[in-house]
PDB file of N, CA and C in Angstrom:
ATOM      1  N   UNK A   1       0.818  -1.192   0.000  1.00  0.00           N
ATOM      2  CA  UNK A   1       0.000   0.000   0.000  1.00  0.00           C
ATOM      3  C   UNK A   1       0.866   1.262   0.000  1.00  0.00           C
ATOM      4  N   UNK A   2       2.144   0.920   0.555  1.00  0.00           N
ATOM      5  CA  UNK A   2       2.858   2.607   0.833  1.00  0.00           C
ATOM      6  C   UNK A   2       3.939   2.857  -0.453  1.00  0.00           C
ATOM      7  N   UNK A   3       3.527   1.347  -1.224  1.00  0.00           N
ATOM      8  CA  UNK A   3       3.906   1.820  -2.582  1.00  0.00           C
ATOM      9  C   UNK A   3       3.246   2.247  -3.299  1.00  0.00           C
ATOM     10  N   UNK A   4       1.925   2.083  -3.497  1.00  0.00           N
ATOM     11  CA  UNK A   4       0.931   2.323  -4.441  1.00  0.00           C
ATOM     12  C   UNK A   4       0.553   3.877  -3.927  1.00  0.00           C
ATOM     13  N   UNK A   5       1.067   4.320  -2.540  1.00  0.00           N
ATOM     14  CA  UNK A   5       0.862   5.619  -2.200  1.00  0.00           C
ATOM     15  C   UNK A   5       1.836   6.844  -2.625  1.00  0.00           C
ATOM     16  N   UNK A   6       3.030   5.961  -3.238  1.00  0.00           N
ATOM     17  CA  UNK A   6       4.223   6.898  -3.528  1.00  0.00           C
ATOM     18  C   UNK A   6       3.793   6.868  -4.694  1.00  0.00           C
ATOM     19  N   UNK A   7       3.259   5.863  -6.019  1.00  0.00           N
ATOM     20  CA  UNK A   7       3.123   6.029  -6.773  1.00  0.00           C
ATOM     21  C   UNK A   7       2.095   6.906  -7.409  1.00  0.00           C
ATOM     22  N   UNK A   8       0.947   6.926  -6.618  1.00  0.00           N
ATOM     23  CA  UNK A   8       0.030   7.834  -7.381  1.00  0.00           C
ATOM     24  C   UNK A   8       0.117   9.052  -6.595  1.00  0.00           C
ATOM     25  N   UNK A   9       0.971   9.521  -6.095  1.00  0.00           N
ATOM     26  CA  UNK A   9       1.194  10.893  -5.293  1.00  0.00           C
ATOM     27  C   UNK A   9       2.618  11.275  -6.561  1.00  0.00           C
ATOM     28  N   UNK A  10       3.529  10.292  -6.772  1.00  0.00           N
ATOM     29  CA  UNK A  10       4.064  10.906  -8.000  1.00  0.00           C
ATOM     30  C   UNK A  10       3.397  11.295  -9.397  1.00  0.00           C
ATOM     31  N   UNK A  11       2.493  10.547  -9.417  1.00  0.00           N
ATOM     32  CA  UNK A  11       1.823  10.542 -10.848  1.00  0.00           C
ATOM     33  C   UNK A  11       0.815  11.679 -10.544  1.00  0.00           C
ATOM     34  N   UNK A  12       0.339  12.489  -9.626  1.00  0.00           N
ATOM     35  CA  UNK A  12      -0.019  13.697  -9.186  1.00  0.00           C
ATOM     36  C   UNK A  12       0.490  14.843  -9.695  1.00  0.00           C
ATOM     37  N   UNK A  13       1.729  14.783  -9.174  1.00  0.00           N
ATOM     38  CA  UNK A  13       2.353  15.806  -8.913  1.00  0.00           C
ATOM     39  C   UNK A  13       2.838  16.109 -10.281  1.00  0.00           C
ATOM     40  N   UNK A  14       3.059  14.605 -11.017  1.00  0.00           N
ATOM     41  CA  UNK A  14       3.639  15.159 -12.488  1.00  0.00           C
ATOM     42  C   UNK A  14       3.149  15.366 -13.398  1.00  0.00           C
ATOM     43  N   UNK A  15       1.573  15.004 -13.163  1.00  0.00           N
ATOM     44  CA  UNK A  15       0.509  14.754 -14.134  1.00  0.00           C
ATOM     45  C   UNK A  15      -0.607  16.134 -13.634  1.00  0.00           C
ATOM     46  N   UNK A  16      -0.876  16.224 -12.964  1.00  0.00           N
ATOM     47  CA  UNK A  16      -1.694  17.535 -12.619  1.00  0.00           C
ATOM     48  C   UNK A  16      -1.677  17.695 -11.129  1.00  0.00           C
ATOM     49  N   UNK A  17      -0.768  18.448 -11.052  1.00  0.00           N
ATOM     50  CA  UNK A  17      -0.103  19.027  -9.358  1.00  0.00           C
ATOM     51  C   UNK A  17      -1.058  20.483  -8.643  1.00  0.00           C
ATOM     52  N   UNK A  18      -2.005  20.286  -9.711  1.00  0.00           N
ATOM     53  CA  UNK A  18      -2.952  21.807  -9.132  1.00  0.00           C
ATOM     54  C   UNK A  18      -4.079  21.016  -8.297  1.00  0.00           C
ATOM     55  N   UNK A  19      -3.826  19.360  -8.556  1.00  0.00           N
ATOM     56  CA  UNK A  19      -4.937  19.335  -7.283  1.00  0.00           C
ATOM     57  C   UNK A  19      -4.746  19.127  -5.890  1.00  0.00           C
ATOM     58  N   UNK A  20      -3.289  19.607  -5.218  1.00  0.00           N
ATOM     59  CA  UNK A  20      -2.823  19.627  -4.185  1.00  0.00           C
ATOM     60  C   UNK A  20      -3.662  20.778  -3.724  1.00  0.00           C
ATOM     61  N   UNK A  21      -3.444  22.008  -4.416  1.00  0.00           N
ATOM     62  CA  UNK A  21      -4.212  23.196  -4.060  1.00  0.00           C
ATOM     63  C   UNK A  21      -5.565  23.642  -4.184  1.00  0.00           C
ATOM     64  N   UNK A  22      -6.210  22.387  -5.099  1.00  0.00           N
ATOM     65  CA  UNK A  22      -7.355  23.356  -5.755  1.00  0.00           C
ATOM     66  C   UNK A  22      -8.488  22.841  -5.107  1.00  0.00           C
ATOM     67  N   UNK A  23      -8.239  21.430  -4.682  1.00  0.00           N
ATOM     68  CA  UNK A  23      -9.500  20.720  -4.242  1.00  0.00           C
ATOM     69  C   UNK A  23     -10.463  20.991  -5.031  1.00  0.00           C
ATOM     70  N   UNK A  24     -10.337  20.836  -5.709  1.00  0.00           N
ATOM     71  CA  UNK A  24     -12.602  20.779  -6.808  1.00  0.00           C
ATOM     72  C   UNK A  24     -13.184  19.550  -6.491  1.00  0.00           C
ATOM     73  N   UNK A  25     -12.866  18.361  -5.292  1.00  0.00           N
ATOM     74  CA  UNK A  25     -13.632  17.669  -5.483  1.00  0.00           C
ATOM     75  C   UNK A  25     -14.367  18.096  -4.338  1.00  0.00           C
ATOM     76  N   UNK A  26     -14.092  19.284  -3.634  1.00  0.00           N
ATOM     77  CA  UNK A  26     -14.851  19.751  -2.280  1.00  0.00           C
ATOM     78  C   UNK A  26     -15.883  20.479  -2.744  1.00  0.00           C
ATOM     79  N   UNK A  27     -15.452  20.877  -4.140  1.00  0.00           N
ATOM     80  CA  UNK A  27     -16.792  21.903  -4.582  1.00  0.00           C
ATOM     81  C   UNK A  27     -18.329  20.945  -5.151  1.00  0.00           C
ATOM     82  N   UNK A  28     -19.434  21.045  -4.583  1.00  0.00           N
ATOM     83  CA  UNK A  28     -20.575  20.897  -4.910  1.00  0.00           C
ATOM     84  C   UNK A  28     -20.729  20.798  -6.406  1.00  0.00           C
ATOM     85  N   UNK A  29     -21.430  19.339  -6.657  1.00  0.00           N
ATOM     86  CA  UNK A  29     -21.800  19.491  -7.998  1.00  0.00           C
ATOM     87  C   UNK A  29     -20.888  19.478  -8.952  1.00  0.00           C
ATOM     88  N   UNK A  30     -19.460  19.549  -8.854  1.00  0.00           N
ATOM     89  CA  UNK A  30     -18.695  19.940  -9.628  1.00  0.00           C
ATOM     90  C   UNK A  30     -18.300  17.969  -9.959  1.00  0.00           C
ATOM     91  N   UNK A  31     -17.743  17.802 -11.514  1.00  0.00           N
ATOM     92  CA  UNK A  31     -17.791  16.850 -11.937  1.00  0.00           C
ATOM     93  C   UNK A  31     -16.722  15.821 -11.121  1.00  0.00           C
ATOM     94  N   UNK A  32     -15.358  16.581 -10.546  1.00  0.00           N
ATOM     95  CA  UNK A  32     -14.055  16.356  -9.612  1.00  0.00           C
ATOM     96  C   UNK A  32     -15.097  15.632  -8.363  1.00  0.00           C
ATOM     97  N   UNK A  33     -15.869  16.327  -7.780  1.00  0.00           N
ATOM     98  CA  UNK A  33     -16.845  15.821  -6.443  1.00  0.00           C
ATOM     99  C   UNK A  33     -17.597  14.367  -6.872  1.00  0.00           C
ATOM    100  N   UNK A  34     -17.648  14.279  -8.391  1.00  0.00           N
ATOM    101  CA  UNK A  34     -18.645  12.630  -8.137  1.00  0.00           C
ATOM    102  C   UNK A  34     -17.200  11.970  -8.988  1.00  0.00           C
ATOM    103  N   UNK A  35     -16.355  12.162  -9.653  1.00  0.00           N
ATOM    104  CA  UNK A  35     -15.358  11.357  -9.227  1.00  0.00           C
ATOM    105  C   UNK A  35     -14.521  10.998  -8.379  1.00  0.00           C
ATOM    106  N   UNK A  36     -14.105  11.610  -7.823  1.00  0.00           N
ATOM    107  CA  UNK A  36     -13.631  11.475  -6.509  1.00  0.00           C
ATOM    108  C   UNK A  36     -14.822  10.353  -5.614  1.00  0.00           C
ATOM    109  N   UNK A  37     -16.013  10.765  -5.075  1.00  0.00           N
ATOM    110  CA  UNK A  37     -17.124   9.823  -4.801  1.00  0.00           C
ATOM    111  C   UNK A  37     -17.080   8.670  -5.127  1.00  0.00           C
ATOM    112  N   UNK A  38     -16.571   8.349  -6.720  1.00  0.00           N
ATOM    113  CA  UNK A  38     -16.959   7.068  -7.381  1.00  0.00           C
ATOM    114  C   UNK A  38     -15.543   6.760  -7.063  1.00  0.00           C
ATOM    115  N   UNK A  39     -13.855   6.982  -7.191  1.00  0.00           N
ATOM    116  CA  UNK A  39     -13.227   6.488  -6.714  1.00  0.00           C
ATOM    117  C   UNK A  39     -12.924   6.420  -4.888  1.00  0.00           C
ATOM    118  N   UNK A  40     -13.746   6.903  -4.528  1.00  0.00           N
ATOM    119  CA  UNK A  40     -13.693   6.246  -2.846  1.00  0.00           C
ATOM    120  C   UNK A  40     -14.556   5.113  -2.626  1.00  0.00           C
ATOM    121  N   UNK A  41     -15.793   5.303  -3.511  1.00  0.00           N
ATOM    122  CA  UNK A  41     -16.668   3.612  -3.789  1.00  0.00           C
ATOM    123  C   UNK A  41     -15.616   2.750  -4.173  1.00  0.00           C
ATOM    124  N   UNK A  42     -15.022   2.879  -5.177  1.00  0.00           N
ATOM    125  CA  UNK A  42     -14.390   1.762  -5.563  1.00  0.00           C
ATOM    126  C   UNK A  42     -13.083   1.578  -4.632  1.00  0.00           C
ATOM    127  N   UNK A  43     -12.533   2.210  -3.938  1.00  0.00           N
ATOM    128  CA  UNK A  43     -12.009   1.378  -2.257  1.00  0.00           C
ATOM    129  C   UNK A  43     -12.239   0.799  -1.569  1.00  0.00           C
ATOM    130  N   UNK A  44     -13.592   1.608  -1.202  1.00  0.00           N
ATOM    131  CA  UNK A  44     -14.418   0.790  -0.047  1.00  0.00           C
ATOM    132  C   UNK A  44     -14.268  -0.651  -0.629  1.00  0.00           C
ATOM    133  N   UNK A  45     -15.146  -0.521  -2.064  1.00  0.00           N
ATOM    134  CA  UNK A  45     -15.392  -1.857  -2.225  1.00  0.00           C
ATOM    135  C   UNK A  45     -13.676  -3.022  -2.214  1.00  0.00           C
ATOM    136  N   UNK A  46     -12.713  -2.605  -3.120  1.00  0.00           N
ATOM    137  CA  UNK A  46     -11.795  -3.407  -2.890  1.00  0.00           C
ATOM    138  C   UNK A  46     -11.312  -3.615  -1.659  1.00  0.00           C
ATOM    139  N   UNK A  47     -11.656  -2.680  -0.382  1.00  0.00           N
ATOM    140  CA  UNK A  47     -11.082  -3.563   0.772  1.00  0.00           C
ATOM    141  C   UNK A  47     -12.202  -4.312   1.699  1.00  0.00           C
ATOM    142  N   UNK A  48     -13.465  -4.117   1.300  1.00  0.00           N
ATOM    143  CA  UNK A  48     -14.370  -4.897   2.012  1.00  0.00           C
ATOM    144  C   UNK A  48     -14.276  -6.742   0.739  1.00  0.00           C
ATOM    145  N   UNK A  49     -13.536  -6.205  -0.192  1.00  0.00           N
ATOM    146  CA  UNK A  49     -13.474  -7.651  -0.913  1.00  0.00           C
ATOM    147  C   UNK A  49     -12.334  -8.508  -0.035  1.00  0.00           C
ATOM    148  N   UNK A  50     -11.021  -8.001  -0.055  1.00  0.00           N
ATOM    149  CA  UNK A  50      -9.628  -7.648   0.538  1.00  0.00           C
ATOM    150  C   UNK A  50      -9.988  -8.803   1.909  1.00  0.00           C
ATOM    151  N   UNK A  51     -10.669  -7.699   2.833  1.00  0.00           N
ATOM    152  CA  UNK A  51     -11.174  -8.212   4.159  1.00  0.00           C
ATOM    153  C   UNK A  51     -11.932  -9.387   4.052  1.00  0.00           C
ATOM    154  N   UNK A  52     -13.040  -9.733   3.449  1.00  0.00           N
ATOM    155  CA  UNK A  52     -13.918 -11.047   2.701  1.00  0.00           C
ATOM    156  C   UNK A  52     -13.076 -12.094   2.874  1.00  0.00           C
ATOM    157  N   UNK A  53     -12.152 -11.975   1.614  1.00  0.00           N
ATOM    158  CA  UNK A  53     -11.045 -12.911   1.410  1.00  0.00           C
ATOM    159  C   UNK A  53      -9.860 -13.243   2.565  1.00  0.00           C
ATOM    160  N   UNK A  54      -9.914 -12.185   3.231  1.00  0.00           N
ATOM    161  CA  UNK A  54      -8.675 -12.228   4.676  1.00  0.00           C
ATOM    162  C   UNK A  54      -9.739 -13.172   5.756  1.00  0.00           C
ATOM    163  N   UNK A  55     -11.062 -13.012   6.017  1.00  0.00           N
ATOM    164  CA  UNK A  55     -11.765 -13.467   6.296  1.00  0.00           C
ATOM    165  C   UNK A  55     -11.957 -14.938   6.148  1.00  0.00           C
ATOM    166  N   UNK A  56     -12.302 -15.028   4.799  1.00  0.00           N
ATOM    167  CA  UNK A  56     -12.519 -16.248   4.449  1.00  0.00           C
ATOM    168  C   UNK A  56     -11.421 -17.637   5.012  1.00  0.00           C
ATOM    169  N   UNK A  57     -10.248 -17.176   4.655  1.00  0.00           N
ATOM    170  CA  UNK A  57      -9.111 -18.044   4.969  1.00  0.00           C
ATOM    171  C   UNK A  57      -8.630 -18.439   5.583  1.00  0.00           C
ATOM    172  N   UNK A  58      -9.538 -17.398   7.052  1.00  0.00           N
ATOM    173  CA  UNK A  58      -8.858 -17.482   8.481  1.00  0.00           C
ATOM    174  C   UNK A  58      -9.870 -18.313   9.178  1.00  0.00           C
ATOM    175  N   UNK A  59     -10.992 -18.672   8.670  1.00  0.00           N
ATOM    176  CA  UNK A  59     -12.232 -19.115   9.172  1.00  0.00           C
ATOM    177  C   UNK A  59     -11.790 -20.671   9.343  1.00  0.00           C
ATOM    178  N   UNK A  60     -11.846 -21.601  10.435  1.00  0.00           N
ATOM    179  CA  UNK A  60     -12.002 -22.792  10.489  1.00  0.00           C
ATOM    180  C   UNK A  60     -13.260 -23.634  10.084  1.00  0.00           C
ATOM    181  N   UNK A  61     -12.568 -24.854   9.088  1.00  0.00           N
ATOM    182  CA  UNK A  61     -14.005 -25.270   8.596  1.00  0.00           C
ATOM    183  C   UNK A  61     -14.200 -26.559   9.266  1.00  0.00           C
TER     184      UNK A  61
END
């Protein structure tokens, strides 16, 4: 994870570094606010899968 955190914090900064400052996904309505939305859905969901599966394996049958 604290690679995949260096990596898309580089790919930020080199790819569009104005959203350190600009935050548009705080602004209402604005198109940045339901992507941002739809990529925090799609976290949730990969670590409630993540957890499922950590789950699953640890379970005695």
């Amino acid at each position: 994870m604290e690679g995949r955190e260096a990596e898309l914090s580089r790919w930020l900064r080199d790819n569009a570094p104005e959203c350190f400052e600009e935050q548009k996904h705080l602004d209402a309505g604005s198109s940045e606010r339901a992507y941002w939305h739809h990529g925090y859905l799609m976290a949730i969901r990969d670590v409630l899968a993540l957890l499922d599966r950590s789950s699953a394996s640890t379970k005695v049958h």
